[in-house]
Structures are given as structure tokens and as C-alpha cells.
N, C-alpha and C. Protein backbone atom coordinates (compact mmCIF):
# COMPACT_ATOMS: atom_id res chain seq x y z
N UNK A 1 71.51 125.04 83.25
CA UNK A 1 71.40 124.29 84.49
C UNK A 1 72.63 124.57 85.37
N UNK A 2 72.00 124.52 87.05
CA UNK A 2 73.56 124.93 87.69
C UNK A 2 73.97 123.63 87.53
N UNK A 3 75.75 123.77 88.47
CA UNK A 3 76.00 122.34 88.90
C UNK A 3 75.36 121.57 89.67
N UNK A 4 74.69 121.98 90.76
CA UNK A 4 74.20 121.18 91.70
C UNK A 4 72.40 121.00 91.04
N UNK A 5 71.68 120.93 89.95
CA UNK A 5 71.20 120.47 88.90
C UNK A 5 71.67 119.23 87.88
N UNK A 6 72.77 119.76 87.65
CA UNK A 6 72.95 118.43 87.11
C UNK A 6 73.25 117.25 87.89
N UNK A 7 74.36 117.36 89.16
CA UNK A 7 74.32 116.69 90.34
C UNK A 7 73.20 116.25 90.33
N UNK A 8 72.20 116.86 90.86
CA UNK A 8 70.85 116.01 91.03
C UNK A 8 69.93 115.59 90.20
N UNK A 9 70.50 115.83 88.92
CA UNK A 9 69.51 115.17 87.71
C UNK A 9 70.10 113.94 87.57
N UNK A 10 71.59 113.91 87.62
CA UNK A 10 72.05 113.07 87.51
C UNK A 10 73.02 112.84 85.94
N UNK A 11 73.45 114.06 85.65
CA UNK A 11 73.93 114.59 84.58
C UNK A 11 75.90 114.19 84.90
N UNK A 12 75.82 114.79 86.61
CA UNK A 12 77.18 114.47 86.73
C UNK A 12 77.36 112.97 87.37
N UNK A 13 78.11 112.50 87.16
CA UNK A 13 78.31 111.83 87.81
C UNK A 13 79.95 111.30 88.09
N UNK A 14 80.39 111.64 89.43
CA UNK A 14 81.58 111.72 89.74
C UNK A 14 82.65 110.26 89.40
N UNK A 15 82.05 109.33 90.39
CA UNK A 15 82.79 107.83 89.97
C UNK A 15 82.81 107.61 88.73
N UNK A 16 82.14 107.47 88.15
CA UNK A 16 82.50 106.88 86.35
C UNK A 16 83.26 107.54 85.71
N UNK A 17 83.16 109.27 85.76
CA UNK A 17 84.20 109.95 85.21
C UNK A 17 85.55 109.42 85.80
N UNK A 18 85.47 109.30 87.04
CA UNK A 18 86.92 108.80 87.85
C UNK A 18 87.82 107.67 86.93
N UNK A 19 86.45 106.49 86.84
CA UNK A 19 86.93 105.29 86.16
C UNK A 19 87.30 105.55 84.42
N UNK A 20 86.46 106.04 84.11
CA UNK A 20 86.25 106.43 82.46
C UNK A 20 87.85 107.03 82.25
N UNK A 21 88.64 107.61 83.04
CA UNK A 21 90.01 108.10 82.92
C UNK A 21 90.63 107.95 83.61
N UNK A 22 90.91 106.86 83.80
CA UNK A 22 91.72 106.42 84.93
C UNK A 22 92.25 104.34 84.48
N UNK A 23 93.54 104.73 83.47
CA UNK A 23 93.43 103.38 82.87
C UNK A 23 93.96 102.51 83.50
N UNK A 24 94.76 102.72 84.56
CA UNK A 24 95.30 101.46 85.32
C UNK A 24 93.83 101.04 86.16
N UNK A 25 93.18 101.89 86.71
CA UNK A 25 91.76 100.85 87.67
C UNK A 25 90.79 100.24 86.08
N UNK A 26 91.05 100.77 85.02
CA UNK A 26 90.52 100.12 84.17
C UNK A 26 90.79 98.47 83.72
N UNK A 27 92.16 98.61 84.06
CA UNK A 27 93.37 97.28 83.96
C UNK A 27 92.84 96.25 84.78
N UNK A 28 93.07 97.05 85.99
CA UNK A 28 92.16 96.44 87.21
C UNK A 28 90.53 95.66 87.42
N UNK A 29 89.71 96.65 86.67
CA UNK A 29 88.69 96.01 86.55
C UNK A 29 88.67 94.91 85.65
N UNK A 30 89.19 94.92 84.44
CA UNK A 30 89.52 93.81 84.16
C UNK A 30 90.07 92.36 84.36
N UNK A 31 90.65 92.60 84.88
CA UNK A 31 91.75 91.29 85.19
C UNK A 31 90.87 90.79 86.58
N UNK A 32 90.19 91.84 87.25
CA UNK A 32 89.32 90.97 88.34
C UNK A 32 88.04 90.52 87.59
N UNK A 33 87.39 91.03 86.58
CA UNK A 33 86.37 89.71 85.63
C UNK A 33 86.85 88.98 85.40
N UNK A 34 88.21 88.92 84.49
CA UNK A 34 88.89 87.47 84.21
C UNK A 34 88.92 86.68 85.18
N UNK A 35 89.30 87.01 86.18
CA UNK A 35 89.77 86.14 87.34
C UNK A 35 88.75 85.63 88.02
N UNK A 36 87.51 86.48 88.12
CA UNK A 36 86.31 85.87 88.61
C UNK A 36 85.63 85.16 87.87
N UNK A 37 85.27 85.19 86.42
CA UNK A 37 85.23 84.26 85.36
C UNK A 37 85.67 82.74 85.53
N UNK A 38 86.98 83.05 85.54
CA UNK A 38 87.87 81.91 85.85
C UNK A 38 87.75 80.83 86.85
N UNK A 39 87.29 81.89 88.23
CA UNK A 39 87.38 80.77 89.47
C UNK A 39 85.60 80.50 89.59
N UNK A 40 84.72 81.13 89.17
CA UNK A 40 83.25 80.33 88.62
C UNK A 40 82.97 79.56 88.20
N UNK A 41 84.01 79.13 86.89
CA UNK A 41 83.86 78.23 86.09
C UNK A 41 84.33 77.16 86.95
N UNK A 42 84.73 76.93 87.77
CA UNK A 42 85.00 75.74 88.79
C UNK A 42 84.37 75.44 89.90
N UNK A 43 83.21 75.85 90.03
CA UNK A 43 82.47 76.32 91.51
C UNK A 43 81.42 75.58 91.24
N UNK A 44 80.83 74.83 92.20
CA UNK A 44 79.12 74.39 92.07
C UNK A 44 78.34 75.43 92.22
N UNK A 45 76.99 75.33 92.03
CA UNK A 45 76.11 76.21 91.82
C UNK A 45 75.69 76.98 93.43
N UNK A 46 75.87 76.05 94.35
CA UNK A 46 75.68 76.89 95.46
C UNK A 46 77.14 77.62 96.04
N UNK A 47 78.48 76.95 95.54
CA UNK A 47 79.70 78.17 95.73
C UNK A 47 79.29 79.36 95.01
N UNK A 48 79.00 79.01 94.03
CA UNK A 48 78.85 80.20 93.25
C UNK A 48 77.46 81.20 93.95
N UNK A 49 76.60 80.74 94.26
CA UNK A 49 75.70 81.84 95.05
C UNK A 49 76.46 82.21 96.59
N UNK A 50 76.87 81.38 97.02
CA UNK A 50 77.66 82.05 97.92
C UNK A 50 78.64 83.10 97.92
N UNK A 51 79.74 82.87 96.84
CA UNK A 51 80.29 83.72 96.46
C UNK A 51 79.56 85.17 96.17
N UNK A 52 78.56 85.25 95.16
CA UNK A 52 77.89 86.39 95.30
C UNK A 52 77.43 87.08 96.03
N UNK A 53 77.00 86.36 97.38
CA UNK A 53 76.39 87.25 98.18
C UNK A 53 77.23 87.77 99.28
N UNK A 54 78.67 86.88 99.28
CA UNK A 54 80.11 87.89 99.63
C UNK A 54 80.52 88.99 98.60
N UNK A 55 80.50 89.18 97.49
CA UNK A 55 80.58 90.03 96.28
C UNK A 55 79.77 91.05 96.99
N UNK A 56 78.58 91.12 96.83
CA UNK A 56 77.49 91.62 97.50
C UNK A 56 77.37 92.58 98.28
N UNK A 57 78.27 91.94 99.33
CA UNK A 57 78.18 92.24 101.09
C UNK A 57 79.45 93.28 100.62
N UNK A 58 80.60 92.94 100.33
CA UNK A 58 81.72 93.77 99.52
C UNK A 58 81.54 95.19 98.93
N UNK A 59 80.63 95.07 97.97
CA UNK A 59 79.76 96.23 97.07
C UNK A 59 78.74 97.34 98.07
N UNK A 60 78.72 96.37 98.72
CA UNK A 60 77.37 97.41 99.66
C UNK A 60 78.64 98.25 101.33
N UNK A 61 79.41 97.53 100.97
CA UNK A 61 80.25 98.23 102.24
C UNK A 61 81.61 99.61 101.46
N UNK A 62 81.81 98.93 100.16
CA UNK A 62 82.93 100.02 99.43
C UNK A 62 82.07 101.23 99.08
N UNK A 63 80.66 100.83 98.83
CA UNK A 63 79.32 101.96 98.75
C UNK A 63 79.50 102.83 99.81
N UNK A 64 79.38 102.36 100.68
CA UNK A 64 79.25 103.19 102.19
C UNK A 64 80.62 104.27 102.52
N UNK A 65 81.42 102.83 101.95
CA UNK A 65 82.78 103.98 102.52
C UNK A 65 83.21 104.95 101.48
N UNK A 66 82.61 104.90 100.12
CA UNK A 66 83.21 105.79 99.35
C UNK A 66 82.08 106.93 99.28
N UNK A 67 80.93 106.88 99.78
CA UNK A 67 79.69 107.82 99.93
C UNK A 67 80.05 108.67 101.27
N UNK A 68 80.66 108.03 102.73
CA UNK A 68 81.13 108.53 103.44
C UNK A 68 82.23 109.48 103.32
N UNK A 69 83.42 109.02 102.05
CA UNK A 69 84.73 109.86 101.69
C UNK A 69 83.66 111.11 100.99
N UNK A 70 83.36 110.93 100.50
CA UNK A 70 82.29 111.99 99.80
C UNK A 70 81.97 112.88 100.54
N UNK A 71 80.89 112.48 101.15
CA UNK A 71 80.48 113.51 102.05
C UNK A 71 81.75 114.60 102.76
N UNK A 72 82.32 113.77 103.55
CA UNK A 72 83.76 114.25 104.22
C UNK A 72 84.20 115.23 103.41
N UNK A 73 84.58 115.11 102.12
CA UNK A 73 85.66 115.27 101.34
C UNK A 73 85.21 117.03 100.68
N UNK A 74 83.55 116.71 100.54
CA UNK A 74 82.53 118.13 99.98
C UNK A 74 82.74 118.85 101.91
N UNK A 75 82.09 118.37 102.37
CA UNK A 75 82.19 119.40 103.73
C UNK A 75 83.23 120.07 103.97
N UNK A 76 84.81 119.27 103.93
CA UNK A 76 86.17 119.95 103.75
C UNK A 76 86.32 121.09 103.19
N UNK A 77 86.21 120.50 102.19
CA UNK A 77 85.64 121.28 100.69
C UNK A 77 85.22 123.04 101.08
N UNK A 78 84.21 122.34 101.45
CA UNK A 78 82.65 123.63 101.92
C UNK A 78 83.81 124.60 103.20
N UNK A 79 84.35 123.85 104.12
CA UNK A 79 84.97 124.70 105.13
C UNK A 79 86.08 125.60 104.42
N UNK A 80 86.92 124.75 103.96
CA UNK A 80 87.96 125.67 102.90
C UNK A 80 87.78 126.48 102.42
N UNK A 81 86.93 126.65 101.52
CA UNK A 81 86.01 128.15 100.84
C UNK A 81 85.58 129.02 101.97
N UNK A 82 84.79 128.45 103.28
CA UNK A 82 84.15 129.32 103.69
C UNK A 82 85.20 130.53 105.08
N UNK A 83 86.51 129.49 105.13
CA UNK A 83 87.37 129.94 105.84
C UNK A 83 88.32 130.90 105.30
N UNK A 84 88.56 130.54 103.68
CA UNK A 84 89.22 131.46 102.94
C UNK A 84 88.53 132.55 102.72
N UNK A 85 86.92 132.60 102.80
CA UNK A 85 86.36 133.89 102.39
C UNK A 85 86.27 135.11 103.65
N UNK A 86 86.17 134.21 104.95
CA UNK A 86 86.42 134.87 106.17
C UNK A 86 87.56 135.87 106.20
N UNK A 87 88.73 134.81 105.68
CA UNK A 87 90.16 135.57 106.54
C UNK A 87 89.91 136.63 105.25
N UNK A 88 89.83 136.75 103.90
CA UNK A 88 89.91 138.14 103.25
C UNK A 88 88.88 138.75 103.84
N UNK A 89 88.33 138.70 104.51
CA UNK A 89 86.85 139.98 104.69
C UNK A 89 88.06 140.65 105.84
């Protein structure tokens, strides 16, 4: 399979590898369950749906902006190669 096969099978997948080795955002993810754990357990049932659907709104915007760095980041990417192959010709 090429790379861009597994890319689209879904074989690679970039963020998790990121997280999977990367132990301080691991630290991180942690200590923000604890902490959200923590401040739930004190919340009525409609803070607590509220809260989620700020969680939510949060998740669906760090989506956007890290799908946007993406894109950006491969096109760069794509120009770099295609500028380096220019200037040797």
C-alpha cells in the first residue's frame, strides 16, 4: 500500500501518533480529566450539560483549526518539494 492509501484507509493517522509520544501533552491530558472530574462532581445536572456543550463548541473549533494547520502545513510542504525540484532542473 502507498502512503496516501493508508492515509485514506485510515492506517495513518497523524494526531494520535503525535499524542501516543509526546508525554508531557499526555500529563496534560490527564490532569485536565482530573480536573474536569473534579469540578462535575459539584455541578447540577443542567451545569453539567451546559458545560458540555461549551466542551463541545471547544472540540469542534480546535478541529477546524488543527485541520486548517494541516492543510497549510501539506501545501507548504507540496511547494517546498516542488520549488526545490525546479531550481535543480
Amino acid at each position: 500500500m502507498t502512503v496516501l492509501e493508508d492515509l485514506w484507509y485510515g492506517n495513518i493517522i497523524p494526531w494520535e501518533m503525535f499524542v501516543k509520544n509526546n508525554p508531557h501533552l499526555k500529563s496534560l491530558l490527564s490532569l485536565a480529566g482530573r480536573n474536569y472530574d473534579k469540578l462535575t462532581a459539584d455541578l447540577t445536572d443542567k451545569q453539567v450539560e451546559m458545560l458540555e456543550k461549551y466542551k463541545d463548541i471547544l472540540c469542534e473549533m480546535n478541529s477546524y483549526t488543527e485541520q486548517a494547520a494541516f492543510k497549510y502545513g501539506f501545501a507548504l510542504g507540496v511547494r517546498l518539494i516542488m520549488e526545490s525540484v525546479i531550481t535543480e532542473l
